[in-house]
C-alpha atoms as a PDB file:
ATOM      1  CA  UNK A   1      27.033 -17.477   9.899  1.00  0.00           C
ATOM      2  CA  UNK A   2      26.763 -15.046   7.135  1.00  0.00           C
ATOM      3  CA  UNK A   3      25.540 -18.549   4.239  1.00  0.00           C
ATOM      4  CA  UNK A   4      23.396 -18.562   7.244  1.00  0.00           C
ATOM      5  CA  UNK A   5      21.946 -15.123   7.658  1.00  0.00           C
ATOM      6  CA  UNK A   6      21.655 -15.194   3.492  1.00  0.00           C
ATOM      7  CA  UNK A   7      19.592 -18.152   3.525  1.00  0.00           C
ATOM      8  CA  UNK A   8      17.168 -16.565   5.798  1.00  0.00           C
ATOM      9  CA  UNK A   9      17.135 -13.069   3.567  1.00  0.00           C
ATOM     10  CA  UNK A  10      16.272 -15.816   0.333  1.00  0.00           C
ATOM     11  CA  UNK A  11      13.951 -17.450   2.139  1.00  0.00           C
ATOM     12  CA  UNK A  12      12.237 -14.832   3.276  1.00  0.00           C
ATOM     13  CA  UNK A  13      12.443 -12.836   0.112  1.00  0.00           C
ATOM     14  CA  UNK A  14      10.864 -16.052  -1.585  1.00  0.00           C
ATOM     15  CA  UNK A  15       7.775 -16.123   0.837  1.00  0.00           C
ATOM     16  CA  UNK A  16       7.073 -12.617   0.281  1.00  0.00           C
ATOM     17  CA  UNK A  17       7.120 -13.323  -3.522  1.00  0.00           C
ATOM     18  CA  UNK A  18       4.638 -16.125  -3.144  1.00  0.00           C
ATOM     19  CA  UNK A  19       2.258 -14.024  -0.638  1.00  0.00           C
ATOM     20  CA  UNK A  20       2.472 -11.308  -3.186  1.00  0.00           C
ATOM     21  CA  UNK A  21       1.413 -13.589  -6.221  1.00  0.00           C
ATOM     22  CA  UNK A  22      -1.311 -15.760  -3.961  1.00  0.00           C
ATOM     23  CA  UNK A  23      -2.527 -11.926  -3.238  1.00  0.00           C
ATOM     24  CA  UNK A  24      -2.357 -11.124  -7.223  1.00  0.00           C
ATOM     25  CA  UNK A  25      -4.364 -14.060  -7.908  1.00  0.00           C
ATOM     26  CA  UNK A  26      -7.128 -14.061  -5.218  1.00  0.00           C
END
């Protein structure tokens, strides 16, 4: 459960980063 919950944390961690750079660039 917790590789699980960690994933998740990455993933969502990861998005964020993109949504901040996609925000940096437009």
């Amino acid at each position: 459960r917790r590789r699980h919950v960690l994933a998740f944390l990455l993933m969502k961690r990861v998005r964020l980063q993109l949504w901040d750079d996609a925000a940096a660039s437009a």
